[in-house]
N, C-alpha and C. Protein backbone atom coordinates (compact mmCIF):
# COMPACT_ATOMS: atom_id res chain seq x y z
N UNK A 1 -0.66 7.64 -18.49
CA UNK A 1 -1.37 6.55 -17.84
C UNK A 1 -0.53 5.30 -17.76
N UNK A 2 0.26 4.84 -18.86
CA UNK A 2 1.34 3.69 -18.85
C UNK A 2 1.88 3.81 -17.42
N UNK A 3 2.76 4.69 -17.57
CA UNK A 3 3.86 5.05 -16.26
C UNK A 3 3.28 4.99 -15.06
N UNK A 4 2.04 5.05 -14.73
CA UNK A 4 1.22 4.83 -13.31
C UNK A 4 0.57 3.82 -13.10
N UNK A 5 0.39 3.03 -14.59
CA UNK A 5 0.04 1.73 -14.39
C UNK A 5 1.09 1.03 -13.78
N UNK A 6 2.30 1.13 -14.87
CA UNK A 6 3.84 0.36 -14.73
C UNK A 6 3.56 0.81 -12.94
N UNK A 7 4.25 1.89 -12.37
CA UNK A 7 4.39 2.54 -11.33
C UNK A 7 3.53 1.10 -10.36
N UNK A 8 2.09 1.48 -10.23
CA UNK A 8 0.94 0.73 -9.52
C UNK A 8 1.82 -0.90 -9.88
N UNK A 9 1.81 -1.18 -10.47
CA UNK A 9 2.43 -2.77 -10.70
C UNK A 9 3.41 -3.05 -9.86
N UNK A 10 4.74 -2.06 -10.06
CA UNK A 10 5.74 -2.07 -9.37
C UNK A 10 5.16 -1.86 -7.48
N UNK A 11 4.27 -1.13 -6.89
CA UNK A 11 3.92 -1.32 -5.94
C UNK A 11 3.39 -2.70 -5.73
N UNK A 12 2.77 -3.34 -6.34
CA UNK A 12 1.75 -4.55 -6.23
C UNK A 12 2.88 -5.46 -5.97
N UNK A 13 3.88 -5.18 -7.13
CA UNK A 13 5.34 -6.58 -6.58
C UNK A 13 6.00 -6.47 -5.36
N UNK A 14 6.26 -5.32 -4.95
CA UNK A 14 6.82 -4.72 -3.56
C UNK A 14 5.77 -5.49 -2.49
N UNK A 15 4.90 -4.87 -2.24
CA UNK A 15 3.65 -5.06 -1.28
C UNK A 15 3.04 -6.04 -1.34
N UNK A 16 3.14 -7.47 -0.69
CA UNK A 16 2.00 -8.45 -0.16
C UNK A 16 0.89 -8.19 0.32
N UNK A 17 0.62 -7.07 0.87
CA UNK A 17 -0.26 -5.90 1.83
C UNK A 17 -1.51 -5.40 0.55
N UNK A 18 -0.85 -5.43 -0.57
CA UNK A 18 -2.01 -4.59 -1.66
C UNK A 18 -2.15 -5.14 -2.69
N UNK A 19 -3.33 -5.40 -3.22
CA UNK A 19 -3.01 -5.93 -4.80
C UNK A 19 -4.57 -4.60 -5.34
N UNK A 20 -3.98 -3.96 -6.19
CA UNK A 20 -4.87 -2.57 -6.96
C UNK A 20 -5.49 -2.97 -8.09
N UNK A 21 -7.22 -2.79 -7.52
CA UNK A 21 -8.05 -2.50 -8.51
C UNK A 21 -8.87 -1.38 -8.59
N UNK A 22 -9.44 -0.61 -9.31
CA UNK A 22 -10.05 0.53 -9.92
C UNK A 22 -11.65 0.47 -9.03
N UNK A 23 -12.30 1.58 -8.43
CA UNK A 23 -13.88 1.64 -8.50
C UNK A 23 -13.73 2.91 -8.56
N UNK A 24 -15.14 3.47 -9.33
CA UNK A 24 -15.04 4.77 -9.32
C UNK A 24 -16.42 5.48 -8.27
N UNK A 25 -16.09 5.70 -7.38
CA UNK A 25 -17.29 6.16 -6.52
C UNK A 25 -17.80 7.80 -6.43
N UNK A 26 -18.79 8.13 -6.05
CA UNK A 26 -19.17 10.05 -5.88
C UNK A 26 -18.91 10.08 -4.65
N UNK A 27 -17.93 11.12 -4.50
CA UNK A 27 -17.85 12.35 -3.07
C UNK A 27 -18.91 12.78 -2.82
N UNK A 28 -19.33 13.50 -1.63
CA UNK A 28 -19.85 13.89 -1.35
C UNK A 28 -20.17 14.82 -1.77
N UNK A 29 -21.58 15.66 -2.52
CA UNK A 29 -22.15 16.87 -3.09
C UNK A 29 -21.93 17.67 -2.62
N UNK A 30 -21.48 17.78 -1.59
CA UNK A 30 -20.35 19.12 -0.81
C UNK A 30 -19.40 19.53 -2.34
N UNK A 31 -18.53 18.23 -2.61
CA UNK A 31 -17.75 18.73 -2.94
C UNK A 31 -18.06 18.60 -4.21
N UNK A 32 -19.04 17.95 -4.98
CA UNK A 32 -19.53 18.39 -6.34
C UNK A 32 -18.37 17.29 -6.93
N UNK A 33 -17.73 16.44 -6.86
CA UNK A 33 -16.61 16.23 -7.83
C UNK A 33 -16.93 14.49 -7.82
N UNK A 34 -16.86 13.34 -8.86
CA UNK A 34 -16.42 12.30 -9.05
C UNK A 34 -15.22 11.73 -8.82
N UNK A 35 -14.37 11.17 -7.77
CA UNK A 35 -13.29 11.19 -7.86
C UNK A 35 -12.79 9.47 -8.05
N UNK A 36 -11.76 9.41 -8.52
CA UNK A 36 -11.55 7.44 -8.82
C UNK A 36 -10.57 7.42 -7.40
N UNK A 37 -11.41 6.03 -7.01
CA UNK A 37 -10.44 5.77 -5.73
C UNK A 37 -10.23 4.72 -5.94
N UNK A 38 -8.95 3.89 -5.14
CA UNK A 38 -8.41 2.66 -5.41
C UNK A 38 -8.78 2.00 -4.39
N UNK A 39 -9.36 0.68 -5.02
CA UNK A 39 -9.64 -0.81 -3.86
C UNK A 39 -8.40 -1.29 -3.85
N UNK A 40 -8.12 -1.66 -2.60
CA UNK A 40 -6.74 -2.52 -2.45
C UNK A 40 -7.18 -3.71 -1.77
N UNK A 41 -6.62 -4.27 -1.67
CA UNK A 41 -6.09 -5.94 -0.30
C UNK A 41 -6.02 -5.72 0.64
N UNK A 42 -6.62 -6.04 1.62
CA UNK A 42 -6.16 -5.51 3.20
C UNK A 42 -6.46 -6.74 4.25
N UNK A 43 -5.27 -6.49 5.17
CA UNK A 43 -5.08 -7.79 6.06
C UNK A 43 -6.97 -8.02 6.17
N UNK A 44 -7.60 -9.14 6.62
CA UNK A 44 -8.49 -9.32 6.73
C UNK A 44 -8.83 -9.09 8.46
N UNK A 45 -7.92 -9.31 9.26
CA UNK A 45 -7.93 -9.22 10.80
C UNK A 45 -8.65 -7.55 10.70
N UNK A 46 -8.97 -6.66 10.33
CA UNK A 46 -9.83 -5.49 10.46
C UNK A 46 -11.14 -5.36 9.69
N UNK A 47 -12.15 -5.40 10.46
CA UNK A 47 -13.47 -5.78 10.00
C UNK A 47 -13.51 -4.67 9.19
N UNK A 48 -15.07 -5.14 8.84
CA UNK A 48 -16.14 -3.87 8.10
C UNK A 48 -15.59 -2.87 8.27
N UNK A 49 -15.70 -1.48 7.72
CA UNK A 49 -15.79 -0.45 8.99
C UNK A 49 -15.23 0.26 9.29
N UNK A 50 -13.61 -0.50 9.94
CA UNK A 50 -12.77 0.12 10.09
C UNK A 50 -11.55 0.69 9.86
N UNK A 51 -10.85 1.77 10.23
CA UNK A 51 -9.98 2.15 9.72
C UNK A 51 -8.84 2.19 9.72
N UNK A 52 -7.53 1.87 8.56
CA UNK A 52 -5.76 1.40 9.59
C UNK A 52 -5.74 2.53 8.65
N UNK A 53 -4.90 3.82 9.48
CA UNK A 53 -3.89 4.54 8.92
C UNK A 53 -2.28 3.62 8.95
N UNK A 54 -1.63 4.16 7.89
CA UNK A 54 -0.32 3.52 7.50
C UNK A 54 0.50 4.96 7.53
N UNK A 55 1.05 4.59 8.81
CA UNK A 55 1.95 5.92 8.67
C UNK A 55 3.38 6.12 8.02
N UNK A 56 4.26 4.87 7.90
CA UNK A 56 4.80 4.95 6.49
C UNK A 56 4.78 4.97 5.35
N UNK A 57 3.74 4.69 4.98
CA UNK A 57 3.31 4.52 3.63
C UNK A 57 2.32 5.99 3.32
N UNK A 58 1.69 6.86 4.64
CA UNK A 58 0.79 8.17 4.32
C UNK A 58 -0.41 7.75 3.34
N UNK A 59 -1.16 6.49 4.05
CA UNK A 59 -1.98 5.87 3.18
C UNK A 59 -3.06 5.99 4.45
N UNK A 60 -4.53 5.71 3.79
CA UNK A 60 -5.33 5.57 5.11
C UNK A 60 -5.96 4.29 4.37
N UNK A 61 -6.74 3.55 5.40
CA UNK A 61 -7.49 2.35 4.38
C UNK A 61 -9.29 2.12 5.17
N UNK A 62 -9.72 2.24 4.33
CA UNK A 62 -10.74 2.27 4.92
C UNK A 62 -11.43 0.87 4.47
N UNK A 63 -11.89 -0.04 5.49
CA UNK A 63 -12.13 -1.46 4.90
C UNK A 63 -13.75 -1.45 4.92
N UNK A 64 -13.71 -2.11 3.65
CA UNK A 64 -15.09 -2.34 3.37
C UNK A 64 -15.39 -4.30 3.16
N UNK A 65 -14.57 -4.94 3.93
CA UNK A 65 -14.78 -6.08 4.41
C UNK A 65 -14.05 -7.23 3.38
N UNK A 66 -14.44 -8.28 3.64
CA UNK A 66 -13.86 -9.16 2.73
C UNK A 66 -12.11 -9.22 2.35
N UNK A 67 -11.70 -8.65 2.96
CA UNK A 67 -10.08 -8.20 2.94
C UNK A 67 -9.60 -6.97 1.68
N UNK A 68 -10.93 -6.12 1.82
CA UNK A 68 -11.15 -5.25 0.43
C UNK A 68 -10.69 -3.73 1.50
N UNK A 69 -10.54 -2.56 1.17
CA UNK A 69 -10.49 -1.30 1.32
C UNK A 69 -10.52 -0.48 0.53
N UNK A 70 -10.80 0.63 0.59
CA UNK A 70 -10.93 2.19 -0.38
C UNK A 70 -9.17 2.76 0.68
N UNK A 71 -8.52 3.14 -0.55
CA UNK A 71 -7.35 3.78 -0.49
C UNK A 71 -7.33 5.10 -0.31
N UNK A 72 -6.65 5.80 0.89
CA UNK A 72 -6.86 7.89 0.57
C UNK A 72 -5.42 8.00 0.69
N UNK A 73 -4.97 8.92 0.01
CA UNK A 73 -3.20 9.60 0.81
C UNK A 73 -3.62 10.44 1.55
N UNK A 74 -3.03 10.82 2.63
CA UNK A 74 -3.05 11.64 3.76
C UNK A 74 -1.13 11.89 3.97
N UNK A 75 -1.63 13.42 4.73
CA UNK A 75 -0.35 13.48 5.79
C UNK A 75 -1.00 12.88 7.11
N UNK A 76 0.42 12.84 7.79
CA UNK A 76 0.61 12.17 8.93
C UNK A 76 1.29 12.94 9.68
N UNK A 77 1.18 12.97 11.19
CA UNK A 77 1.85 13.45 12.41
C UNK A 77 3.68 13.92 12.05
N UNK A 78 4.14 14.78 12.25
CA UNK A 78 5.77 15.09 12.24
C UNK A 78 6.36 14.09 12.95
N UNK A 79 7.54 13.34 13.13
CA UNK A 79 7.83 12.68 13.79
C UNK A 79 8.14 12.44 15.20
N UNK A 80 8.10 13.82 15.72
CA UNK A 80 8.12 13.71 16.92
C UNK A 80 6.43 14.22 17.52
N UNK A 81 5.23 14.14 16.58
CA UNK A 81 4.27 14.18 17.20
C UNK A 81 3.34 12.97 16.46
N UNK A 82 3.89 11.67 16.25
CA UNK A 82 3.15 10.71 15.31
C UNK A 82 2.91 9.68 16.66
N UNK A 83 1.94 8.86 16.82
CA UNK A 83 1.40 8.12 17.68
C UNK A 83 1.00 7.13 17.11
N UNK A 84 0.67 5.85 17.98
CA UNK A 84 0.31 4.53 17.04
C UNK A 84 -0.25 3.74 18.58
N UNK A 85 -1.21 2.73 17.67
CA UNK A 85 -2.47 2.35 18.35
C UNK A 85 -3.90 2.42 18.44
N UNK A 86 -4.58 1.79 19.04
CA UNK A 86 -6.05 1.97 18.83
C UNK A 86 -6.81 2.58 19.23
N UNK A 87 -7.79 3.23 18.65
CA UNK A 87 -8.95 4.19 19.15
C UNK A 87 -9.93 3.92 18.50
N UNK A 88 -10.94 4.88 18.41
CA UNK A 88 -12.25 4.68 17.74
C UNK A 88 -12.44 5.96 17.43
N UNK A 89 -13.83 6.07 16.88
CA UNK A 89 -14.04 7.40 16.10
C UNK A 89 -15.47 7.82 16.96
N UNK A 90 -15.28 9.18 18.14
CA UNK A 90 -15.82 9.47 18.98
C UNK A 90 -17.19 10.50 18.22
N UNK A 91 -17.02 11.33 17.68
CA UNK A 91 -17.69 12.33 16.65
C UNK A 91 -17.33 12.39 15.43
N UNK A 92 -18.43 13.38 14.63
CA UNK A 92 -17.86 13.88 13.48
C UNK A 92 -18.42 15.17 13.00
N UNK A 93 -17.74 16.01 12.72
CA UNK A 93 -18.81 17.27 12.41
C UNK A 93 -18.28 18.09 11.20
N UNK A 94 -19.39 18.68 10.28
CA UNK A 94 -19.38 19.16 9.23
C UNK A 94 -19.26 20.26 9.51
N UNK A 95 -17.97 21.35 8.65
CA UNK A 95 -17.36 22.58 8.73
C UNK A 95 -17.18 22.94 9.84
N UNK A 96 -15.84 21.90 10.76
CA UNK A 96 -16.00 22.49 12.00
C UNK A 96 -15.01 23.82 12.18
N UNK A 97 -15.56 24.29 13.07
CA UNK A 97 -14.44 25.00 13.96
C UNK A 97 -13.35 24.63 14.57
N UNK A 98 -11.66 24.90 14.77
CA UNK A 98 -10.60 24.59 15.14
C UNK A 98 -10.27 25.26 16.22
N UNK A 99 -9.91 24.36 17.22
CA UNK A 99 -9.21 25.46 18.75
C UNK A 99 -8.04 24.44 18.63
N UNK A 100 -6.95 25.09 18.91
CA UNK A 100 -6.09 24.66 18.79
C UNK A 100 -5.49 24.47 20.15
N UNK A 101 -4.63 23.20 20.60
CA UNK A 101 -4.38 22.95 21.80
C UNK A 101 -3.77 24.04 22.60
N UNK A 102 -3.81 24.22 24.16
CA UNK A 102 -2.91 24.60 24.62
C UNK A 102 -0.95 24.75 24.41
N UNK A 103 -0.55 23.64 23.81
CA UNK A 103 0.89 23.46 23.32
C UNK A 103 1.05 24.60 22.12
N UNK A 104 -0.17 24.49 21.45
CA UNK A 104 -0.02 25.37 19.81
C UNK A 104 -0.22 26.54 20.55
N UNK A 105 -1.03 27.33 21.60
CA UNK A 105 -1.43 28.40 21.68
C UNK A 105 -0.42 28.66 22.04
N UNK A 106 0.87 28.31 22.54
CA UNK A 106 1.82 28.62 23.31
C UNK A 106 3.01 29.05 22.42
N UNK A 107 2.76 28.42 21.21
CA UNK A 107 3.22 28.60 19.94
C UNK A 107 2.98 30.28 18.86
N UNK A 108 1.86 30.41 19.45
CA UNK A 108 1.37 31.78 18.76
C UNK A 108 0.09 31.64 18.01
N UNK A 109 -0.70 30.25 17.78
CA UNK A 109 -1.86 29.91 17.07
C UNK A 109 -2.90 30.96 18.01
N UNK A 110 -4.13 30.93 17.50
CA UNK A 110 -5.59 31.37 18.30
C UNK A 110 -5.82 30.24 18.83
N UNK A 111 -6.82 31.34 19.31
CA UNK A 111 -7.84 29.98 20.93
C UNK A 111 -8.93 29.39 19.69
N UNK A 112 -9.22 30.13 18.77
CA UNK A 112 -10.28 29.44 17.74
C UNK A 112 -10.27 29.97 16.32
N UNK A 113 -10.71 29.43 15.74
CA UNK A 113 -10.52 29.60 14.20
C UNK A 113 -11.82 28.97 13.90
N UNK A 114 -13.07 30.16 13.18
CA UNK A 114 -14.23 29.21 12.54
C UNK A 114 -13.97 28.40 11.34
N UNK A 115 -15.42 27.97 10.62
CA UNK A 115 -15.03 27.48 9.76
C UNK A 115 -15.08 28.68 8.58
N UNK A 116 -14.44 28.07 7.76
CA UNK A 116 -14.04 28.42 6.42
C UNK A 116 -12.76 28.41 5.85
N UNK A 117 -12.46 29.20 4.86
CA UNK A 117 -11.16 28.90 3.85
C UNK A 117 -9.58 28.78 4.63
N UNK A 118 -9.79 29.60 5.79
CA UNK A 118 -8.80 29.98 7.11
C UNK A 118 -8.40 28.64 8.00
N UNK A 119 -9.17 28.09 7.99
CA UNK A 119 -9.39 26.75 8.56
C UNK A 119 -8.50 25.53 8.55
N UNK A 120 -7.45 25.55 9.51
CA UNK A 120 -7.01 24.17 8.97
C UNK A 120 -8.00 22.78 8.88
N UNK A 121 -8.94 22.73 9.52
CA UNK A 121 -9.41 21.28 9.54
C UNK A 121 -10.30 21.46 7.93
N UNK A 122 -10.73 22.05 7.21
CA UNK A 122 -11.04 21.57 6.05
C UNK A 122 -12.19 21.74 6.51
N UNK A 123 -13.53 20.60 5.25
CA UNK A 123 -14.80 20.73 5.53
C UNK A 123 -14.86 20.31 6.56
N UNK A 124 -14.19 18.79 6.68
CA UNK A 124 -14.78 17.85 8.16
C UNK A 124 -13.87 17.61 8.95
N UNK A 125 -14.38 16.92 9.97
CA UNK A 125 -13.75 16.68 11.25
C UNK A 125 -14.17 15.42 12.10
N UNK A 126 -13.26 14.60 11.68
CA UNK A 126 -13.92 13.11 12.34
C UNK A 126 -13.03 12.81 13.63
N UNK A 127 -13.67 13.15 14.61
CA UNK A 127 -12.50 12.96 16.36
C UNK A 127 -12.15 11.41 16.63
N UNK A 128 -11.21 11.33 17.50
CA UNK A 128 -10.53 10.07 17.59
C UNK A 128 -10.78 10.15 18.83
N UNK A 129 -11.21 8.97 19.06
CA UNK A 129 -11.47 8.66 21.36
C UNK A 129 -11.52 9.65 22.01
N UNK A 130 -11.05 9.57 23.22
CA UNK A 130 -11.12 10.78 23.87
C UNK A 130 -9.42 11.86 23.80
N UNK A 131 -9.26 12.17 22.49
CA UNK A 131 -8.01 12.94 22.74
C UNK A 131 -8.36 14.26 21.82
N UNK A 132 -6.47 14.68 21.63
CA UNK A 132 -6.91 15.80 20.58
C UNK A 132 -6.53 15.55 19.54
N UNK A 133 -6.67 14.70 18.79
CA UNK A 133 -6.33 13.92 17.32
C UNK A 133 -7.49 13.92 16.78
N UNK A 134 -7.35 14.27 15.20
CA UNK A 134 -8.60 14.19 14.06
C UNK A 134 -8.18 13.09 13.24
N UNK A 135 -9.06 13.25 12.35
CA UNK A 135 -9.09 12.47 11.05
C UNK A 135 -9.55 13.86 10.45
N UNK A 136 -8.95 14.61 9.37
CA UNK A 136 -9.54 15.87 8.57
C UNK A 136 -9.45 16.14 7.34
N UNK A 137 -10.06 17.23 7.01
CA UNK A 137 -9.94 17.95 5.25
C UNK A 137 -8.51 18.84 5.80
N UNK A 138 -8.25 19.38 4.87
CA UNK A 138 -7.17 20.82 5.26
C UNK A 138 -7.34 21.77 4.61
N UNK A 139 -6.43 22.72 4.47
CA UNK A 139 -7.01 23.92 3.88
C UNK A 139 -4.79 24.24 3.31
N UNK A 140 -4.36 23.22 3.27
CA UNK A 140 -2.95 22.69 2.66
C UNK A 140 -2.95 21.48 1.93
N UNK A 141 -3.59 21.28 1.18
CA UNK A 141 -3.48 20.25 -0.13
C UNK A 141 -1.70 19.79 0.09
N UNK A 142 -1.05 20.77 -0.09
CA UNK A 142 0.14 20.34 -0.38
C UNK A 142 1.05 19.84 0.09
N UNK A 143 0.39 19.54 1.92
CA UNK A 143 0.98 18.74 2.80
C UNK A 143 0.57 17.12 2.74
N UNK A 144 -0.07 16.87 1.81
CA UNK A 144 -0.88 15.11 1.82
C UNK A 144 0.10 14.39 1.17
N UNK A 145 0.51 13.45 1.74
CA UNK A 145 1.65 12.92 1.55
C UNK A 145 3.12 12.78 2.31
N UNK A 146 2.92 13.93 3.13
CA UNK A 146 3.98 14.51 4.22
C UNK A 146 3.77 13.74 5.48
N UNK A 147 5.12 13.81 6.40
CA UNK A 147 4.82 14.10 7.44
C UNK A 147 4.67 15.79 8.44
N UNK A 148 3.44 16.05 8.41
CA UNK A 148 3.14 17.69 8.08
C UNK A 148 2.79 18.01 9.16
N UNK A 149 1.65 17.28 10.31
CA UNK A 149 0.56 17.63 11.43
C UNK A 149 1.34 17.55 12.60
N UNK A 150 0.85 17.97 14.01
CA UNK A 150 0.98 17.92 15.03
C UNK A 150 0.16 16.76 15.42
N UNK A 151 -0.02 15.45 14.82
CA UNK A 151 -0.81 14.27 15.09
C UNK A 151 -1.73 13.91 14.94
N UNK A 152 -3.10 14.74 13.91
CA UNK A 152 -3.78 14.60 13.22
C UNK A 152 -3.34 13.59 11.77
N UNK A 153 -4.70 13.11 11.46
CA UNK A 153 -4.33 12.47 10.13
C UNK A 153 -5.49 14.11 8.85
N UNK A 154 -4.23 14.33 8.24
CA UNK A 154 -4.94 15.31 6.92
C UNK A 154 -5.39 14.47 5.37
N UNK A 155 -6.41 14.64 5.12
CA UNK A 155 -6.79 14.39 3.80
C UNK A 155 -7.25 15.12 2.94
N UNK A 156 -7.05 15.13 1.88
CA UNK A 156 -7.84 15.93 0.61
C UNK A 156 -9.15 16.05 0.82
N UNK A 157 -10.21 17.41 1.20
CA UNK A 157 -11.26 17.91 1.28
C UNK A 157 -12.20 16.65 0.58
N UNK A 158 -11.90 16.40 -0.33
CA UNK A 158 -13.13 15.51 -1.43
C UNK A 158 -13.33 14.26 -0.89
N UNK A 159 -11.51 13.83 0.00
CA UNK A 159 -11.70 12.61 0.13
C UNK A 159 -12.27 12.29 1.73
N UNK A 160 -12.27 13.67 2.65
CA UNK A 160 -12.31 13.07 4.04
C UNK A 160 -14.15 13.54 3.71
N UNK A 161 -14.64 14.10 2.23
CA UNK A 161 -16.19 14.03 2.75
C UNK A 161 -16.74 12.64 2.50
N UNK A 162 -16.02 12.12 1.52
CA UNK A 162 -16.32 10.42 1.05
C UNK A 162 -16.07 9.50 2.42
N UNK A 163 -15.18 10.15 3.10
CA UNK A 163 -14.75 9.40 4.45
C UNK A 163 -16.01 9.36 5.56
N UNK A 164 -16.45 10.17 5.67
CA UNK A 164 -17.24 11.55 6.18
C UNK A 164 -18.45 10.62 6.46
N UNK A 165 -18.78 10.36 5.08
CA UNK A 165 -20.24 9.57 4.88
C UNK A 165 -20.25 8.15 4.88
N UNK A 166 -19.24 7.33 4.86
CA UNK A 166 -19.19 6.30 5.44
C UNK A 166 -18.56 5.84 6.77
N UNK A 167 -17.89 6.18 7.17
CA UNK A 167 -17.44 5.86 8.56
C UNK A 167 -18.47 6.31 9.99
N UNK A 168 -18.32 5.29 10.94
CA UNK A 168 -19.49 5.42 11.78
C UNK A 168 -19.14 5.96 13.14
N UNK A 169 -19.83 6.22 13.85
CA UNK A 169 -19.65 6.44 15.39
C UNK A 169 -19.01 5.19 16.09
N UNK A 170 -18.02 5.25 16.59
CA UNK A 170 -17.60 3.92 17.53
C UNK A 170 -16.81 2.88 16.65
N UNK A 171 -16.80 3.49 15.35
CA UNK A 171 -15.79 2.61 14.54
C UNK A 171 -14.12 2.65 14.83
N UNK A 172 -13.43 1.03 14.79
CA UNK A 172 -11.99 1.32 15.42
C UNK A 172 -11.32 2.00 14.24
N UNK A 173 -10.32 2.98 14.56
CA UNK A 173 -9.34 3.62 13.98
C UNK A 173 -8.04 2.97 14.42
N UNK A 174 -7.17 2.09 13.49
CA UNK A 174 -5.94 1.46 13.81
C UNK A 174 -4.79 2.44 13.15
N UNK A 175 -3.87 2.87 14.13
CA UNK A 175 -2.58 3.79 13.34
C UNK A 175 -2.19 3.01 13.66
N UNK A 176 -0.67 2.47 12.50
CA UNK A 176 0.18 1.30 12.40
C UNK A 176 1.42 2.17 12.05
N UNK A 177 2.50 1.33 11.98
CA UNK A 177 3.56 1.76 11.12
C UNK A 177 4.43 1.17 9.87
């Protein structure tokens, strides 16, 4: 615990962008689990609500106002499929089904994949404007942190159901760099 405190400190001196404090909130009963998430600092120019992915940093921030946010790690887009700019959050749906674009099918993926363990999108699936970009769970834990996706943002199952249940229809989604 020292070494991640020290660690967290040493970010806090680096970063004007964050200063880290502790809340401990419940995931969603999907996923049965308590998990501790970190409040950070966040520019105040992004209301209530909404959301800045940090694609160097493989951070997502979800602001809960006052220049406050809930912290997730995520992967992020490969570099030649990472995008930046504004959208909003068009849908969201629980245990979805995956069709994978035309570009991937061309690749060798299926036209569909239901839900379950097979699944790249995880439990959920929160859509971005009108494109083919998510906000998701995965069914690769071990890509969060990466640059891993074809331009999706991936999160840890527990954390995109916590995401899941607070984020709204028509809320802006900011990717930065």
């Amino acid at each position: 615990m020292g070494a991640v405190m020290r660690h967290k400190s040493a970010l806090r001196w680096v970063s004007s962008l964050f200063t880290v404090t502790f809340l401990t909130v419940a995931t969603s009963s999907v996923v049965g689990a308590v998990e501790r998430k970190e409040i950070v600092a966040l520019d105040t120019k992004y209301p209530m609500g909404s959301i800045v992915v940090d694609t160097s940093e493989r951070r997502l921030f979800y602001a809960l106002g006052n220049g406050r946010a809930i912290e997730y790690p995520v992967a992020v887009g490969k570099p030649k499929f990472q995008w930046f700019g504004t959208t909003f959050i068009q849908k969201k749906r629980k245990n979805p089904g995956w069709s994978p674009t035309p570009r991937m099918r061309r690749l060798g993926y299926p036209r569909y994949v239901p839900p379950g363990p097979r699944n790249p999108l995880g439990i959920r699936a929160i859509y971005l404007g009108w494109s083919e970009y998510r906000i998701h769970g995965t069914n690769a834990p071990g890509s969060i942190g990466r640059a891993a996706s074809s331009g999706c943002i991936r999160m840890h199952n527990a954390d995109v159901a916590d995401l899941y249940e607070r984020v709204h229809i028509g809320a802006p989604v900011h990717i930065i760099r």
